[in-house]
ModelCIF file with pLDDT and N, C-alpha, C, O atoms, coordinates in Angstrom:
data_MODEL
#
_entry.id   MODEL 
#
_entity.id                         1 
_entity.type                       polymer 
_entity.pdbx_number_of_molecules   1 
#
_entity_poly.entity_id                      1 
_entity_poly.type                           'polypeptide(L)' 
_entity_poly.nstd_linkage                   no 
_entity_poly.nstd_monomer                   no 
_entity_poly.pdbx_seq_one_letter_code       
;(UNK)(UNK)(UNK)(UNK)(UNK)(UNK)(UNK)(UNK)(UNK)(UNK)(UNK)(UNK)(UNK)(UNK)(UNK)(UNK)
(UNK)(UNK)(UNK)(UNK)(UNK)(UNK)(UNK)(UNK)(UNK)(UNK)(UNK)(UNK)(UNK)(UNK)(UNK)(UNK)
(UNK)(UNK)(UNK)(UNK)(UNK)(UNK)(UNK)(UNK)(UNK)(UNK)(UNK)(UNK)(UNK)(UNK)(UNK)
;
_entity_poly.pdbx_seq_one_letter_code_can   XXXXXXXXXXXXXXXXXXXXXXXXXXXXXXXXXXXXXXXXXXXXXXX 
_entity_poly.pdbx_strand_id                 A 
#
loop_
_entity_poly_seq.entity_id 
_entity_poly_seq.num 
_entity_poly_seq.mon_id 
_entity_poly_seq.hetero 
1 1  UNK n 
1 2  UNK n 
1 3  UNK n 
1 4  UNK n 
1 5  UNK n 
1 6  UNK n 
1 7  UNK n 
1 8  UNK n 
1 9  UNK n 
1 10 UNK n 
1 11 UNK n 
1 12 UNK n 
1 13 UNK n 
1 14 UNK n 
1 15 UNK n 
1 16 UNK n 
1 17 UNK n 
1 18 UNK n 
1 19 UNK n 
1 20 UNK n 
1 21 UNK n 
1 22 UNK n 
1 23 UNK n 
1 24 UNK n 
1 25 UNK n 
1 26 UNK n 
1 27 UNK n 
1 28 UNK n 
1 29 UNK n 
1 30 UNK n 
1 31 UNK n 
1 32 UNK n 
1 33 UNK n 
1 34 UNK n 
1 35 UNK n 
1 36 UNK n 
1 37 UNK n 
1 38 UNK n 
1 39 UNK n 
1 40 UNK n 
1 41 UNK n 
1 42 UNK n 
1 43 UNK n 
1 44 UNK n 
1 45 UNK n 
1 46 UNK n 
1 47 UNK n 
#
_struct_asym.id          A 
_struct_asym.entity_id   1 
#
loop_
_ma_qa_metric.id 
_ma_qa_metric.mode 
_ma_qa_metric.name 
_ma_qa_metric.software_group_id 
_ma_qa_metric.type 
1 global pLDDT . pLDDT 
2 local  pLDDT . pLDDT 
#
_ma_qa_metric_global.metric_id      1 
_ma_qa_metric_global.metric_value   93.23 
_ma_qa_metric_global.model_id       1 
_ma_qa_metric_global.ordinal_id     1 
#
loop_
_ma_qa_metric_local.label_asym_id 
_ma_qa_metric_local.label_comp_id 
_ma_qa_metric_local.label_seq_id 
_ma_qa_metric_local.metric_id 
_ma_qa_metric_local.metric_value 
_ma_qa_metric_local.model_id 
_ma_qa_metric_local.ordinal_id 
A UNK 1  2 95.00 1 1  
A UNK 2  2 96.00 1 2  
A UNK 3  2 95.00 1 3  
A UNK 4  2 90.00 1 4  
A UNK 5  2 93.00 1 5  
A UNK 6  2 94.00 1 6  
A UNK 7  2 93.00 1 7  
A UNK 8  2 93.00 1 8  
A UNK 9  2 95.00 1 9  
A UNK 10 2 96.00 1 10 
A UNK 11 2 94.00 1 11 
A UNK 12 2 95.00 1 12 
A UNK 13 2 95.00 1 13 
A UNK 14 2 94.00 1 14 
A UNK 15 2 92.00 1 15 
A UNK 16 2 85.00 1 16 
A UNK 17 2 84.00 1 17 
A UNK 18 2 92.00 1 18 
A UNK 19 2 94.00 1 19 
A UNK 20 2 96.00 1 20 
A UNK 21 2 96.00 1 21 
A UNK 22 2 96.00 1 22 
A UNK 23 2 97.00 1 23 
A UNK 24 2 97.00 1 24 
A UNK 25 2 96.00 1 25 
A UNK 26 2 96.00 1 26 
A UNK 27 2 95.00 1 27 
A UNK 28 2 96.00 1 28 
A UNK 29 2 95.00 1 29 
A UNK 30 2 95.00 1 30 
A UNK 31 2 96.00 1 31 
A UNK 32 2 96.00 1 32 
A UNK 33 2 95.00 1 33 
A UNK 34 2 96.00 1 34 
A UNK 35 2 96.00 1 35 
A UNK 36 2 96.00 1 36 
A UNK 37 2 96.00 1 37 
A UNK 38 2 96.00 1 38 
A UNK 39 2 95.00 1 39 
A UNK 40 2 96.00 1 40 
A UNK 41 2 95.00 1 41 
A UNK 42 2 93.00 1 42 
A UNK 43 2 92.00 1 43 
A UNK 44 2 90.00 1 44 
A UNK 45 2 87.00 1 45 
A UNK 46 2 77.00 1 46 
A UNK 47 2 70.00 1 47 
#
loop_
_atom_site.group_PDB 
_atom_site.id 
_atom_site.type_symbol 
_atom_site.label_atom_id 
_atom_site.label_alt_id 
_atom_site.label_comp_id 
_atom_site.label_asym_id 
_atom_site.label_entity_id 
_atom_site.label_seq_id 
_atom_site.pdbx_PDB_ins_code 
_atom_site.Cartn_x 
_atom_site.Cartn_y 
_atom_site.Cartn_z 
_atom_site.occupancy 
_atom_site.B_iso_or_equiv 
_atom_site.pdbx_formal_charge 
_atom_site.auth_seq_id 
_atom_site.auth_comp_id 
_atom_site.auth_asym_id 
_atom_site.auth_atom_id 
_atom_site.pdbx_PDB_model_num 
ATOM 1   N N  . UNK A 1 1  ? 0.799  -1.221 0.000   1.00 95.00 ? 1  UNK A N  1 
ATOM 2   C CA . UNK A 1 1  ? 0.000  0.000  0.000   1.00 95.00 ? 1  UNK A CA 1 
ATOM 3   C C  . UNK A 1 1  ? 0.832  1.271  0.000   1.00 95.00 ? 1  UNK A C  1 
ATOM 4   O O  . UNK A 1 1  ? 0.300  2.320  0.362   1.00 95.00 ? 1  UNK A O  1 
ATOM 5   N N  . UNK A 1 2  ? 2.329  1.242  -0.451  1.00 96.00 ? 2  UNK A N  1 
ATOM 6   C CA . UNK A 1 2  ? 3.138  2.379  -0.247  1.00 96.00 ? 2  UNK A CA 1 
ATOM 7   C C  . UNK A 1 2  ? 2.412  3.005  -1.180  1.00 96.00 ? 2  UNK A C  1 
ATOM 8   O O  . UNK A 1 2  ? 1.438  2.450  -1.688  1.00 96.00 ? 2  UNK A O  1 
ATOM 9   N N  . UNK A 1 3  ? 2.813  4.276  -1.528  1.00 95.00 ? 3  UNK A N  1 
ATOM 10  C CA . UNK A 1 3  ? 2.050  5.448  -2.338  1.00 95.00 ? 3  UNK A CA 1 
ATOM 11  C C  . UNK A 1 3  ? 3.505  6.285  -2.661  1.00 95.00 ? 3  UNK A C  1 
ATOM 12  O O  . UNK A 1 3  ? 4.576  6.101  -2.082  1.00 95.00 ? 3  UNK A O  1 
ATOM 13  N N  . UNK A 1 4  ? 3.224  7.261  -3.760  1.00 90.00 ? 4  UNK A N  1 
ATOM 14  C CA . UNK A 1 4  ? 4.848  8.343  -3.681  1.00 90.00 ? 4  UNK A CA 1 
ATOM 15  C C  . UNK A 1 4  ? 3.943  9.855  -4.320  1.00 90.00 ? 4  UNK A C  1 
ATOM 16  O O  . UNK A 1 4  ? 3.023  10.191 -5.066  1.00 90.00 ? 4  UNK A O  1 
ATOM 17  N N  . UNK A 1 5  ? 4.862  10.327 -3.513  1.00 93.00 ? 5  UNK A N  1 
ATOM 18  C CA . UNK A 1 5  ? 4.335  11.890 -4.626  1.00 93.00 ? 5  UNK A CA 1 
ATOM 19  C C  . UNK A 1 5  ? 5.967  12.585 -4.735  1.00 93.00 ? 5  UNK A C  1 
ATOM 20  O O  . UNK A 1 5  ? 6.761  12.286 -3.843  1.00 93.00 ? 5  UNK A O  1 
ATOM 21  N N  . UNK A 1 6  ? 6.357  13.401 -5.724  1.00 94.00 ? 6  UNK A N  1 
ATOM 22  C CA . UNK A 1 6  ? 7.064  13.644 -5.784  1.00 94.00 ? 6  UNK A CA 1 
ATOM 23  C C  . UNK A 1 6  ? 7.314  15.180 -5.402  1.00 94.00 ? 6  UNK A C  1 
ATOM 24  O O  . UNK A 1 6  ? 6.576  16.056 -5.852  1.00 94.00 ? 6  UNK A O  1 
ATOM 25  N N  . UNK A 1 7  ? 8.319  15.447 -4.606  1.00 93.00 ? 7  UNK A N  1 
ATOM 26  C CA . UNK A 1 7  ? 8.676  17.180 -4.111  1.00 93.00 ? 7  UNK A CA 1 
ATOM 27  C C  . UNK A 1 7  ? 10.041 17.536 -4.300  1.00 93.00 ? 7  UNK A C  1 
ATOM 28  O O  . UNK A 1 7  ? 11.125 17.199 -3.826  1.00 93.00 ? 7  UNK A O  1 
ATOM 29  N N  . UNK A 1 8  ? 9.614  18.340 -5.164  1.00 93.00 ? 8  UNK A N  1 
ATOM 30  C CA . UNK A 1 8  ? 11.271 18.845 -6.018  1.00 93.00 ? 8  UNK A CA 1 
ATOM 31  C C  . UNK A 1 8  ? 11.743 18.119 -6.550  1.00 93.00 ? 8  UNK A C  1 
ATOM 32  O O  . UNK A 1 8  ? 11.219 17.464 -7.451  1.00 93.00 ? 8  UNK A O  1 
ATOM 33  N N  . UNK A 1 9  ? 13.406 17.965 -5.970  1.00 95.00 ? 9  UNK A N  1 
ATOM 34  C CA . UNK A 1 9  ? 14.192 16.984 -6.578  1.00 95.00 ? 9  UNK A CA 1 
ATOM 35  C C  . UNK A 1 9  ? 14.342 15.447 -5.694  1.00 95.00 ? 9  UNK A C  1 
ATOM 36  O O  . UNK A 1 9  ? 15.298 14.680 -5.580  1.00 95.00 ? 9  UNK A O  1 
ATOM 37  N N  . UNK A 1 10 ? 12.970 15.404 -5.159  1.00 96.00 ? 10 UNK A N  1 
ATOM 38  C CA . UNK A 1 10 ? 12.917 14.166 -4.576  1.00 96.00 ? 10 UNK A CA 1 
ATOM 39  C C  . UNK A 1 10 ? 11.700 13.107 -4.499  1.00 96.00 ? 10 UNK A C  1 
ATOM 40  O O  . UNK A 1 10 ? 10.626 13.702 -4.591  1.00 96.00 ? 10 UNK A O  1 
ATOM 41  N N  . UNK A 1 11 ? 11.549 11.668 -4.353  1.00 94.00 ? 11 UNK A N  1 
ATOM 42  C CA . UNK A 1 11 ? 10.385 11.425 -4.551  1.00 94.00 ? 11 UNK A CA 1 
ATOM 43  C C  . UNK A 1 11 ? 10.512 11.013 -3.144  1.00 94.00 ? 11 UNK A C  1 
ATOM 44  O O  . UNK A 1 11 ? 11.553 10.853 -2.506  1.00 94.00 ? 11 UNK A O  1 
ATOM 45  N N  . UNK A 1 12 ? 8.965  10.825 -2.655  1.00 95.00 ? 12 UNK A N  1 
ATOM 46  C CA . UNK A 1 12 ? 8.762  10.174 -1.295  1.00 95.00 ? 12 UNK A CA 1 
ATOM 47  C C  . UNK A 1 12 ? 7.700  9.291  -1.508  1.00 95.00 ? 12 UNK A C  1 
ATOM 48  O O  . UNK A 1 12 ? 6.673  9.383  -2.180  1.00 95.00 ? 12 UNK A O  1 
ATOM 49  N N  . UNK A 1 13 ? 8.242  8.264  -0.670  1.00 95.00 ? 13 UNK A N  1 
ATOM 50  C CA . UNK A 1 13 ? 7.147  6.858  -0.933  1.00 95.00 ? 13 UNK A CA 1 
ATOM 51  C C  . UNK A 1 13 ? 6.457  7.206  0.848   1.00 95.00 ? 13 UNK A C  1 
ATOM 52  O O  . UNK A 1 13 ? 7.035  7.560  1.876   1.00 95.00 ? 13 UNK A O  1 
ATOM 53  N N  . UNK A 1 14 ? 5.256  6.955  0.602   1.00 94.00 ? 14 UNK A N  1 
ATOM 54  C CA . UNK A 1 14 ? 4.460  6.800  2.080   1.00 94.00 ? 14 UNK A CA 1 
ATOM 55  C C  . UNK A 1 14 ? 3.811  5.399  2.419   1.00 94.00 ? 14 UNK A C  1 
ATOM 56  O O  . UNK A 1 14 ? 3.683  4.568  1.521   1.00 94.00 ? 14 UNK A O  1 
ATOM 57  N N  . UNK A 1 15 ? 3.446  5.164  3.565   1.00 92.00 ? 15 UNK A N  1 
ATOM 58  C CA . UNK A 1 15 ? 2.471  4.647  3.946   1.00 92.00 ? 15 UNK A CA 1 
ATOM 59  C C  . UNK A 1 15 ? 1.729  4.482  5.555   1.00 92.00 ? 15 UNK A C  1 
ATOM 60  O O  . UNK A 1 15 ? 2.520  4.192  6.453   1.00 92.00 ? 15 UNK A O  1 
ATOM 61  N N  . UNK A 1 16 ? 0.940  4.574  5.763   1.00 85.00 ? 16 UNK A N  1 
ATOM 62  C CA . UNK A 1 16 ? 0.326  5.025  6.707   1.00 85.00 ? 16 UNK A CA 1 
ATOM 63  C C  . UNK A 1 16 ? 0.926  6.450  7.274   1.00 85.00 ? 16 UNK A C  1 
ATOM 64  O O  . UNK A 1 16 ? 0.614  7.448  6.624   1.00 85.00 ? 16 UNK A O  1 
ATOM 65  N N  . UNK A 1 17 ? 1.642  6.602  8.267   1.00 84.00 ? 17 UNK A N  1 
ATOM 66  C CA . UNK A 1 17 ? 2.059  7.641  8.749   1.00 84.00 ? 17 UNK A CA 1 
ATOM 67  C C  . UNK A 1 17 ? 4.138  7.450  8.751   1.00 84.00 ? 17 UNK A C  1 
ATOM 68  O O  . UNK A 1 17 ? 4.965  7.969  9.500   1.00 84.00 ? 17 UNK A O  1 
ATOM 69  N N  . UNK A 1 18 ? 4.276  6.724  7.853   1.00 92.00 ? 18 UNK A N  1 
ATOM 70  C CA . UNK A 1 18 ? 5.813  6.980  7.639   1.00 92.00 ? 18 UNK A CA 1 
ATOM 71  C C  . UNK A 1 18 ? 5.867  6.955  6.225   1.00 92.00 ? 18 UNK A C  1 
ATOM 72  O O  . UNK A 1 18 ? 5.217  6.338  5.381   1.00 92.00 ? 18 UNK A O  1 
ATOM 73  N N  . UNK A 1 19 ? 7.043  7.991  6.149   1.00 94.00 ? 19 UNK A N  1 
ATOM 74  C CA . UNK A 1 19 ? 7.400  8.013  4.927   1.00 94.00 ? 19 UNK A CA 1 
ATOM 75  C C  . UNK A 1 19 ? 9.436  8.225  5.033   1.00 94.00 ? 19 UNK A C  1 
ATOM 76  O O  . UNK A 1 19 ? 10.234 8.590  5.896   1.00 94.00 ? 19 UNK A O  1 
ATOM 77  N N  . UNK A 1 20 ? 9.518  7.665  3.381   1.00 96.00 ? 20 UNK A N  1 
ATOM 78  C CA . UNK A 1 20 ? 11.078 7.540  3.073   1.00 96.00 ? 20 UNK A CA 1 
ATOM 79  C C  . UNK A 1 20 ? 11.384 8.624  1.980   1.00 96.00 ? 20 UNK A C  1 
ATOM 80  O O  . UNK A 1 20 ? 10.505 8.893  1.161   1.00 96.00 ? 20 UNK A O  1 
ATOM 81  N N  . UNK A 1 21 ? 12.649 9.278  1.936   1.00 96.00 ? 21 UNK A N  1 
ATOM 82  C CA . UNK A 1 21 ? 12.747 10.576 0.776   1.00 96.00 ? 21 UNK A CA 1 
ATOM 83  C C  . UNK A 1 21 ? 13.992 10.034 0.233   1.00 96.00 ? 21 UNK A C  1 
ATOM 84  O O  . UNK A 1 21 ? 15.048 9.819  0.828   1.00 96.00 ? 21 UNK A O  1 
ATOM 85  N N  . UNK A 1 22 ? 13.662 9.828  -1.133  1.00 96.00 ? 22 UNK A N  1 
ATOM 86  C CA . UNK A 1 22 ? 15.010 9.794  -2.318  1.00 96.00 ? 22 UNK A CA 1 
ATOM 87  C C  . UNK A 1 22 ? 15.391 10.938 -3.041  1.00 96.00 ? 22 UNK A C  1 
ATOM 88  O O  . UNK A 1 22 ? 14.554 11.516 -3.733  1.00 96.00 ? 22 UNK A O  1 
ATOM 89  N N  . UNK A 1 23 ? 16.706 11.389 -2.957  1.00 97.00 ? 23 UNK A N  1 
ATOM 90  C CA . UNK A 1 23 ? 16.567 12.127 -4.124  1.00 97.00 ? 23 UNK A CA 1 
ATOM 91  C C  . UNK A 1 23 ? 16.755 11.589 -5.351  1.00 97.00 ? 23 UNK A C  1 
ATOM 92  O O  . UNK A 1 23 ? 17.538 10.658 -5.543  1.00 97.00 ? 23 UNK A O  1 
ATOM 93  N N  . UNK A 1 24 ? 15.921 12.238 -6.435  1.00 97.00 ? 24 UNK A N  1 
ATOM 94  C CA . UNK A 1 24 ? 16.318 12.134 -7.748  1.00 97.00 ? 24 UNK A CA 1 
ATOM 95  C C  . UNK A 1 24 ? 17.630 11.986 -8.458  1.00 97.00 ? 24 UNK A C  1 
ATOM 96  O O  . UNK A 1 24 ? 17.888 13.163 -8.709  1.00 97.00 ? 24 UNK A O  1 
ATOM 97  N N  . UNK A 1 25 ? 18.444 11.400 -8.853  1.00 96.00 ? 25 UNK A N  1 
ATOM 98  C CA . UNK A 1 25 ? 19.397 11.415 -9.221  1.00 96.00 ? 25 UNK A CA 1 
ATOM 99  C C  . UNK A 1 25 ? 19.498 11.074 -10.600 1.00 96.00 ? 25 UNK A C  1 
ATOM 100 O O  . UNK A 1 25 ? 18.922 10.099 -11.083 1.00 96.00 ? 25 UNK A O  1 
ATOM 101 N N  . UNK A 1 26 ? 20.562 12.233 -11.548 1.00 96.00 ? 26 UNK A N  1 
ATOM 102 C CA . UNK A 1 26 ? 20.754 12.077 -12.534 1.00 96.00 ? 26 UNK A CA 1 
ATOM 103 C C  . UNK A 1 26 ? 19.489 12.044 -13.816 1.00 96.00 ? 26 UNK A C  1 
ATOM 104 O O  . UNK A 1 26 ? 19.502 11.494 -14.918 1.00 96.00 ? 26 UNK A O  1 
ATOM 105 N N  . UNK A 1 27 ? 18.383 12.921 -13.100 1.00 95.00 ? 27 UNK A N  1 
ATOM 106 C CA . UNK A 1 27 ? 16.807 13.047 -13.579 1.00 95.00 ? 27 UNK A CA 1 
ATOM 107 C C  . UNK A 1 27 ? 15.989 11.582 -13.892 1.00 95.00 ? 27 UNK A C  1 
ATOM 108 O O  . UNK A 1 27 ? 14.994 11.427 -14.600 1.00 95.00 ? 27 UNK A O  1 
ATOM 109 N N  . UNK A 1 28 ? 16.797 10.505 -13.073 1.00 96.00 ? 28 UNK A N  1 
ATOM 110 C CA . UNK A 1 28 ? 15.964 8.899  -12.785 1.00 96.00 ? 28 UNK A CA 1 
ATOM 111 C C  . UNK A 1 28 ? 14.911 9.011  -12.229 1.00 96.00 ? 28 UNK A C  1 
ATOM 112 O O  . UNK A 1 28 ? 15.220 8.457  -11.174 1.00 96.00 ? 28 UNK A O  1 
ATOM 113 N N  . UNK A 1 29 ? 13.628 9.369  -12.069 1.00 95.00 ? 29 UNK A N  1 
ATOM 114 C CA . UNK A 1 29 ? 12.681 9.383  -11.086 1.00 95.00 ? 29 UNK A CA 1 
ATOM 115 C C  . UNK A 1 29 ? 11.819 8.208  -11.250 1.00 95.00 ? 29 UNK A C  1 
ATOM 116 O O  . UNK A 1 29 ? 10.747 8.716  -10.922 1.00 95.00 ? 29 UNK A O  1 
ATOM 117 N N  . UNK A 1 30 ? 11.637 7.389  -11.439 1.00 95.00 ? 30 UNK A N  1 
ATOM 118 C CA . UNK A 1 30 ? 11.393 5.514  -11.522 1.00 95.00 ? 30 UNK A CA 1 
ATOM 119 C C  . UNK A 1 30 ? 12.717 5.103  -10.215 1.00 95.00 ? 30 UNK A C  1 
ATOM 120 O O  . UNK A 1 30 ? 12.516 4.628  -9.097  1.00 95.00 ? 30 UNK A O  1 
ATOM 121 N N  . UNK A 1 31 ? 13.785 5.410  -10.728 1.00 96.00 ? 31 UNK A N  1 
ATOM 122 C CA . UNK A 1 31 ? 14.915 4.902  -10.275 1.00 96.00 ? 31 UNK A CA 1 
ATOM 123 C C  . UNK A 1 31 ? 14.292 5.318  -8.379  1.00 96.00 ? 31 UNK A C  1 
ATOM 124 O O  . UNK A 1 31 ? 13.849 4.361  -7.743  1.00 96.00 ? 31 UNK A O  1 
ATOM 125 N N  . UNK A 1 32 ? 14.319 6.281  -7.901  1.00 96.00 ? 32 UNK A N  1 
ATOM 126 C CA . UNK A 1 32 ? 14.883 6.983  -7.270  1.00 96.00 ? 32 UNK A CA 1 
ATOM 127 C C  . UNK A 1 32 ? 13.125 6.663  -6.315  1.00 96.00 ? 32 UNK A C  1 
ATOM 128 O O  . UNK A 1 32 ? 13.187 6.407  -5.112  1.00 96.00 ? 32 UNK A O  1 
ATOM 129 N N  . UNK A 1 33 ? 12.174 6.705  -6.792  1.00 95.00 ? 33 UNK A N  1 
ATOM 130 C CA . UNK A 1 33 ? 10.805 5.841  -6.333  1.00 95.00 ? 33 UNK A CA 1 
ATOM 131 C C  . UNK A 1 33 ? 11.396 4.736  -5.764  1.00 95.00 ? 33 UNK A C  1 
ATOM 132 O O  . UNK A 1 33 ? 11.799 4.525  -4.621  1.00 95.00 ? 33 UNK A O  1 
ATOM 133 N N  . UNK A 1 34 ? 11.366 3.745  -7.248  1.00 96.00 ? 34 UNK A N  1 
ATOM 134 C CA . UNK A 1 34 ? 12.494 2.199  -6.272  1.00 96.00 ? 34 UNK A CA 1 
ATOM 135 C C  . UNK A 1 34 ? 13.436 2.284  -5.433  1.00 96.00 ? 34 UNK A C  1 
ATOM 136 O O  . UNK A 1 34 ? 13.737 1.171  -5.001  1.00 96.00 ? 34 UNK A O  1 
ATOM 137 N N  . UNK A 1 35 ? 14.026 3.103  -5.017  1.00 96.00 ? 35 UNK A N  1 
ATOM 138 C CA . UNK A 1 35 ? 14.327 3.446  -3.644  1.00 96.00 ? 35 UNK A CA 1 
ATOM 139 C C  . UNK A 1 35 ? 13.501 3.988  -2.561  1.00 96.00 ? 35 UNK A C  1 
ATOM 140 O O  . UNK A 1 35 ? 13.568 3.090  -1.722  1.00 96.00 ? 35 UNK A O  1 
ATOM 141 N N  . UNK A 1 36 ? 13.179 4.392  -2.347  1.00 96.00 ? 36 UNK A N  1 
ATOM 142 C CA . UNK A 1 36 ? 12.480 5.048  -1.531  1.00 96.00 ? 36 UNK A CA 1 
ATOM 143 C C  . UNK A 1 36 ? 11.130 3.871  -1.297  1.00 96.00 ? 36 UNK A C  1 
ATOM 144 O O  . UNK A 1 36 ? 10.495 4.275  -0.323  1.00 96.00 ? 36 UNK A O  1 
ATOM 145 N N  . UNK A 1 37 ? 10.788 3.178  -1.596  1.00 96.00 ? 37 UNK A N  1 
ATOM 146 C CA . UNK A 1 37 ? 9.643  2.095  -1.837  1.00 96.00 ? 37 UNK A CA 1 
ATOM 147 C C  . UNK A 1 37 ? 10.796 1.001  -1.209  1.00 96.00 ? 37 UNK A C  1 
ATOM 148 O O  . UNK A 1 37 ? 10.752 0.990  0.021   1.00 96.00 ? 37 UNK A O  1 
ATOM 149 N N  . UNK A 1 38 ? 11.021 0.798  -1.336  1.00 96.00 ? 38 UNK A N  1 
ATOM 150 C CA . UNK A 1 38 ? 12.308 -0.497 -1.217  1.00 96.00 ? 38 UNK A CA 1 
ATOM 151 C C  . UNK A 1 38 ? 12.532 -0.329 0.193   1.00 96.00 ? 38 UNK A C  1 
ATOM 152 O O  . UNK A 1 38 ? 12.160 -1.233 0.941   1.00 96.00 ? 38 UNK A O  1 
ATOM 153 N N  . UNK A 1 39 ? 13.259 1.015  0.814   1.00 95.00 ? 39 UNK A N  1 
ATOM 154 C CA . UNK A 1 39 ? 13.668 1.631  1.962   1.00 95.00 ? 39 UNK A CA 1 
ATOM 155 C C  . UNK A 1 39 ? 12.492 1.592  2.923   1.00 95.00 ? 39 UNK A C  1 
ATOM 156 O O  . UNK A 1 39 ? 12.450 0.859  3.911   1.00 95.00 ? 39 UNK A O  1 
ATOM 157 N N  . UNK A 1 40 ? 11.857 2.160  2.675   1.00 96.00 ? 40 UNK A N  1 
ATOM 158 C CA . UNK A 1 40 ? 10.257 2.274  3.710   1.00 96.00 ? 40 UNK A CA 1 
ATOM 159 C C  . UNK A 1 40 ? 10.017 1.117  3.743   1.00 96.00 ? 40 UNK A C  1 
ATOM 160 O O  . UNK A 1 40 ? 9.634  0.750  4.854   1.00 96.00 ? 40 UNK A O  1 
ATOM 161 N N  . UNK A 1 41 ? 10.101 -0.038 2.619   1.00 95.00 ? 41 UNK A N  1 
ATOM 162 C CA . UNK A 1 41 ? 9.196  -1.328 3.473   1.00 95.00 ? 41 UNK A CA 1 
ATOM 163 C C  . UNK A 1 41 ? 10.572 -1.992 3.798   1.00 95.00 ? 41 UNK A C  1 
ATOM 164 O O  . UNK A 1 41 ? 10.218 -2.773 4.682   1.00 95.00 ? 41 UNK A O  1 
ATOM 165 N N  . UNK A 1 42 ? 11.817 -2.166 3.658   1.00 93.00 ? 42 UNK A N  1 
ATOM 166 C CA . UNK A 1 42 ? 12.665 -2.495 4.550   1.00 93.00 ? 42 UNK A CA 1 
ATOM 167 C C  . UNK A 1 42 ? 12.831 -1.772 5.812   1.00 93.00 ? 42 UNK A C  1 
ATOM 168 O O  . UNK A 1 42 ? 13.662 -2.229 6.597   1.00 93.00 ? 42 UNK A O  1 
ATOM 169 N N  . UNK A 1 43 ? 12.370 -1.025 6.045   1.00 92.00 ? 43 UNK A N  1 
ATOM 170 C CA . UNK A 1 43 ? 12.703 -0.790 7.558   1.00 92.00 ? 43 UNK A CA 1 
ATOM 171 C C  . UNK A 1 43 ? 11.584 -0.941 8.390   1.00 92.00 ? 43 UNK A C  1 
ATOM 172 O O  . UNK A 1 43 ? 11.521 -0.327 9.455   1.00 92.00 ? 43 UNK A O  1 
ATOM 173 N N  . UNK A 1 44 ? 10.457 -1.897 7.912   1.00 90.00 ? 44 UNK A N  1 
ATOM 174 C CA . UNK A 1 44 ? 9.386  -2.153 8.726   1.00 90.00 ? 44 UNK A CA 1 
ATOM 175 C C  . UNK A 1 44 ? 9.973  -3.706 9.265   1.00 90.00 ? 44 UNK A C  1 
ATOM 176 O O  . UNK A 1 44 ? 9.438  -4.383 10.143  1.00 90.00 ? 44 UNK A O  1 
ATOM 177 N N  . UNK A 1 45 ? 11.052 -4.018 8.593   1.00 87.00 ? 45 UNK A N  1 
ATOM 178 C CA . UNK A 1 45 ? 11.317 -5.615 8.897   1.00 87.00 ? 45 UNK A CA 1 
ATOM 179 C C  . UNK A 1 45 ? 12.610 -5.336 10.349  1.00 87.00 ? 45 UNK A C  1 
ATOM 180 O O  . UNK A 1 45 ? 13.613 -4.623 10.311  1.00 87.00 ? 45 UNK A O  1 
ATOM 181 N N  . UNK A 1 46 ? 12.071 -6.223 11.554  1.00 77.00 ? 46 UNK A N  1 
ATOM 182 C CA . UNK A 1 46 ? 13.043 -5.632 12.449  1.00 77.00 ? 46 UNK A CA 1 
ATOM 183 C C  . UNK A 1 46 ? 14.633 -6.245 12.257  1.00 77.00 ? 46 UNK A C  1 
ATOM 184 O O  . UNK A 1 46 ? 14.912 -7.444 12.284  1.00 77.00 ? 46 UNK A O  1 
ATOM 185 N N  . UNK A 1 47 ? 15.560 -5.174 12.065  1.00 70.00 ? 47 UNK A N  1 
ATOM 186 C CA . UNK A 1 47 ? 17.155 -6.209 11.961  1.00 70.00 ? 47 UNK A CA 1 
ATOM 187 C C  . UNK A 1 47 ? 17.361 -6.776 13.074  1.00 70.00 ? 47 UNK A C  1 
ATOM 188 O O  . UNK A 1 47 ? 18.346 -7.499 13.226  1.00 70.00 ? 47 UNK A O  1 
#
């Protein structure tokens, strides 16, 4: 259920009340989503 909106030169993936910020790099913004999506639901898994 992550979600993204993008602000500036960054995208942010959400879900519920956390969210993760990528910046854009190299004008990749697919790229730079799959991070930020990737990041937020890895850090719901406890290390």
């Amino acid at each position: 259920g992550i979600s993204f909106q993008r602000c500036g030169d960054e995208m942010v993936a959400e879900s519920m009340s956390q969210q993760h910020r990528e910046p854009v790099q190299a004008g990749d913004v697919p790229a730079a989503a799959r991070r930020a999506a990737a990041a937020l639901a890895a850090n719901w898994v406890d290390a």
